[in-house]
N, C-alpha and C. Protein backbone atom coordinates (compact mmCIF):
# COMPACT_ATOMS: atom_id res chain seq x y z
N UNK A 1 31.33 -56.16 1.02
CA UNK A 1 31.05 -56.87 2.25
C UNK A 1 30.92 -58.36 1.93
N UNK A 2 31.42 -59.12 2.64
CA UNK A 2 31.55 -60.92 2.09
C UNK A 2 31.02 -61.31 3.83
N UNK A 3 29.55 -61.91 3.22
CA UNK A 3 28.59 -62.46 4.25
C UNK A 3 29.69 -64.18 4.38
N UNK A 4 29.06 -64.52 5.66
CA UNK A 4 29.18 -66.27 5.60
C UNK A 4 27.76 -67.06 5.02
N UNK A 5 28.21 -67.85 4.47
CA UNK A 5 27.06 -68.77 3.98
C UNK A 5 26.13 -69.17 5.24
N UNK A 6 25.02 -68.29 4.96
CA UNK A 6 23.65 -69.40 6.27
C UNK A 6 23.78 -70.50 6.08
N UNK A 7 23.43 -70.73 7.61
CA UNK A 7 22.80 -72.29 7.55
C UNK A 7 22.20 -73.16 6.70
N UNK A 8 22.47 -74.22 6.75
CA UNK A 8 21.52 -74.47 6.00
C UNK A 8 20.33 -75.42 6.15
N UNK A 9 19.16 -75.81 5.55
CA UNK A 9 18.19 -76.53 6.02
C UNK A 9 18.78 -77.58 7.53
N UNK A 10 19.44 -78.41 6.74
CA UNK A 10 19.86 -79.29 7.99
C UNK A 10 19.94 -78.69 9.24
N UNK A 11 20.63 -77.70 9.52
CA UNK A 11 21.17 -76.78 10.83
C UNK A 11 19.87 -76.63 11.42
N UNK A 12 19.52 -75.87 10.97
CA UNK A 12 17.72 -75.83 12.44
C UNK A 12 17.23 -77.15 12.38
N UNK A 13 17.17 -77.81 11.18
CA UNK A 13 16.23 -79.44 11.65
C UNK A 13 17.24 -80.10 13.20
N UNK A 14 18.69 -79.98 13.10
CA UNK A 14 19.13 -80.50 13.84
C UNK A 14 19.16 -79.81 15.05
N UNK A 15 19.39 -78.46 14.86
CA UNK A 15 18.84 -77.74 16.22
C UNK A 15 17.51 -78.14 16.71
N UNK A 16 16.61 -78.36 16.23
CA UNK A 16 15.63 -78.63 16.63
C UNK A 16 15.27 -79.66 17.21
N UNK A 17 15.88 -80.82 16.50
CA UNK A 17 15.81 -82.27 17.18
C UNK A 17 17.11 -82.28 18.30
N UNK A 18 18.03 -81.40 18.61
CA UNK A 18 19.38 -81.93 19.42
C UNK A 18 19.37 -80.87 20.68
N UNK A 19 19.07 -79.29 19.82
CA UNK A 19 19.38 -78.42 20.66
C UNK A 19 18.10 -77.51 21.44
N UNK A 20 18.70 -76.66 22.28
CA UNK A 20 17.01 -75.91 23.40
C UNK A 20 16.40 -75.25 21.85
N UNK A 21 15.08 -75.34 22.91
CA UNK A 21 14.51 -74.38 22.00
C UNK A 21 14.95 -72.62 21.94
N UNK A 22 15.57 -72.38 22.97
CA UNK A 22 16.06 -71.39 22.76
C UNK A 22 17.10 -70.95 21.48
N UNK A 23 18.08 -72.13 21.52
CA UNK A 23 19.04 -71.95 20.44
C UNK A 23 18.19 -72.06 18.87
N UNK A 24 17.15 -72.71 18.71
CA UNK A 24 16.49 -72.71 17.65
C UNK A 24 15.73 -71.43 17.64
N UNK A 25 15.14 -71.06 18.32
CA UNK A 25 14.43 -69.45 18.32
C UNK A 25 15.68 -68.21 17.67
N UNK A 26 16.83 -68.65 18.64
CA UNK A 26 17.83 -67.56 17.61
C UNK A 26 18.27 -67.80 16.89
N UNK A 27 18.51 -68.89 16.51
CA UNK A 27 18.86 -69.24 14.99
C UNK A 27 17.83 -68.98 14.10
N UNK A 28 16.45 -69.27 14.41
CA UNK A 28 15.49 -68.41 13.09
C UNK A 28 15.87 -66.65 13.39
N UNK A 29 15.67 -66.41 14.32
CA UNK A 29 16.09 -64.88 14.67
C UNK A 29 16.90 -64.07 13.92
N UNK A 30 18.20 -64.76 13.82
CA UNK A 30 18.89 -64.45 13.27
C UNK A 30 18.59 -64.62 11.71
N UNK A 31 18.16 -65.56 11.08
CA UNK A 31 18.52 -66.07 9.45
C UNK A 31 16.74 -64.77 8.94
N UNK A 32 16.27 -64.91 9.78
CA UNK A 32 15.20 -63.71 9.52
C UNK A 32 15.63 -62.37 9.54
N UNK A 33 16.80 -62.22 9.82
CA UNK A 33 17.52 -61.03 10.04
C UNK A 33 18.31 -61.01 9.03
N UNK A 34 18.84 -61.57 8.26
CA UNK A 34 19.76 -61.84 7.37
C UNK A 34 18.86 -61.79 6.02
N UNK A 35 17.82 -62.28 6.06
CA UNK A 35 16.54 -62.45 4.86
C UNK A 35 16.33 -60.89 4.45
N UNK A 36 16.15 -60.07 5.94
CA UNK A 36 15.05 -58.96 5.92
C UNK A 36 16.64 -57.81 5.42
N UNK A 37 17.86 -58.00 5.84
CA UNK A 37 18.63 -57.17 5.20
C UNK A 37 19.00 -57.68 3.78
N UNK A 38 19.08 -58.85 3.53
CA UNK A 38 19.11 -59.20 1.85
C UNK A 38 17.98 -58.16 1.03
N UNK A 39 16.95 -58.49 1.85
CA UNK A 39 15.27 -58.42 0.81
C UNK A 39 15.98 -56.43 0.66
N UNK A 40 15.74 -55.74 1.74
CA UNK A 40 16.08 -54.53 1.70
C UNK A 40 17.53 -54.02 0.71
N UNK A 41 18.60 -55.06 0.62
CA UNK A 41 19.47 -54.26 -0.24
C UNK A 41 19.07 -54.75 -1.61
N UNK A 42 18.32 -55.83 -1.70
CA UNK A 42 17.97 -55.78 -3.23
C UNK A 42 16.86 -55.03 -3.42
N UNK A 43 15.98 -54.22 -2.83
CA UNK A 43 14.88 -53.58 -3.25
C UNK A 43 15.74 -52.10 -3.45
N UNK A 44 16.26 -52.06 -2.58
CA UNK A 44 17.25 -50.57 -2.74
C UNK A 44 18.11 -50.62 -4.14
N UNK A 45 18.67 -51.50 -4.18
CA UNK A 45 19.37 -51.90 -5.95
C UNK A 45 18.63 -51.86 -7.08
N UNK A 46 17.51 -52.38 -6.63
CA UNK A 46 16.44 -51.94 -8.04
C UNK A 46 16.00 -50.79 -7.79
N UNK A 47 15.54 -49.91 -7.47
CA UNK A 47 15.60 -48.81 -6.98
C UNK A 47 16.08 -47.81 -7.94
N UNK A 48 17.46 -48.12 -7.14
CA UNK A 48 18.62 -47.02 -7.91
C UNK A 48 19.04 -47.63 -9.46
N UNK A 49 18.84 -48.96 -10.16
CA UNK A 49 18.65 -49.64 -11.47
C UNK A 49 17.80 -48.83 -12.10
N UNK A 50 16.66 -48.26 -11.23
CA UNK A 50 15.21 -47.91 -12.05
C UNK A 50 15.26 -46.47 -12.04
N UNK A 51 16.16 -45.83 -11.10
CA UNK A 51 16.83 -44.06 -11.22
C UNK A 51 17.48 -44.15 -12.58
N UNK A 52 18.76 -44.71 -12.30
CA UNK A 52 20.17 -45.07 -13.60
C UNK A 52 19.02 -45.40 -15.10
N UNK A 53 18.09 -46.13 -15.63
CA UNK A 53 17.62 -46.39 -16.35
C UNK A 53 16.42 -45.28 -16.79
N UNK A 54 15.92 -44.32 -16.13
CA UNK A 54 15.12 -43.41 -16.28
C UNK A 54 13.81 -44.01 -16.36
N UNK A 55 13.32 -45.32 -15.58
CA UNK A 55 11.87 -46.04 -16.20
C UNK A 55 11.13 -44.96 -15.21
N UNK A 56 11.23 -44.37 -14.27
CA UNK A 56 10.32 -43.81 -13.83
C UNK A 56 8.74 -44.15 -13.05
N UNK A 57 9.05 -45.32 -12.97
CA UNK A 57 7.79 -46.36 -12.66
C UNK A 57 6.89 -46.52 -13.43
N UNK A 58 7.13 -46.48 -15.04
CA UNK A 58 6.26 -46.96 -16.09
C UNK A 58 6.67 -48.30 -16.42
């Protein structure tokens, strides 16, 4: 799967100073959405690292 590069800092500062607050509410909306599926496929990857490796949670 090949994500697009988030925003970046600049993009909400300028939403914020140019655009509604609405468009800034979904733009965090979104990049919090993008965080919370990153955070989840790397916890799932270590995971299955720590199955494949036999640590067993020691």
């Amino acid at each position: 799967m090949v994500e697009s590069a988030p925003p970046g800092p600049g993009h909400l500062l300028r939403l914020r100073r140019e655009g509604s607050s609405e468009a800034l509410a979904a733009a965090l909306t979104t990049r919090g959405e993008q965080l919370t599926a990153r955070t989840r496929a790397m916890l799932s990857g270590a995971g299955r690292l720590d199955d494949y490796l036999g640590c067993g949670g020691e």
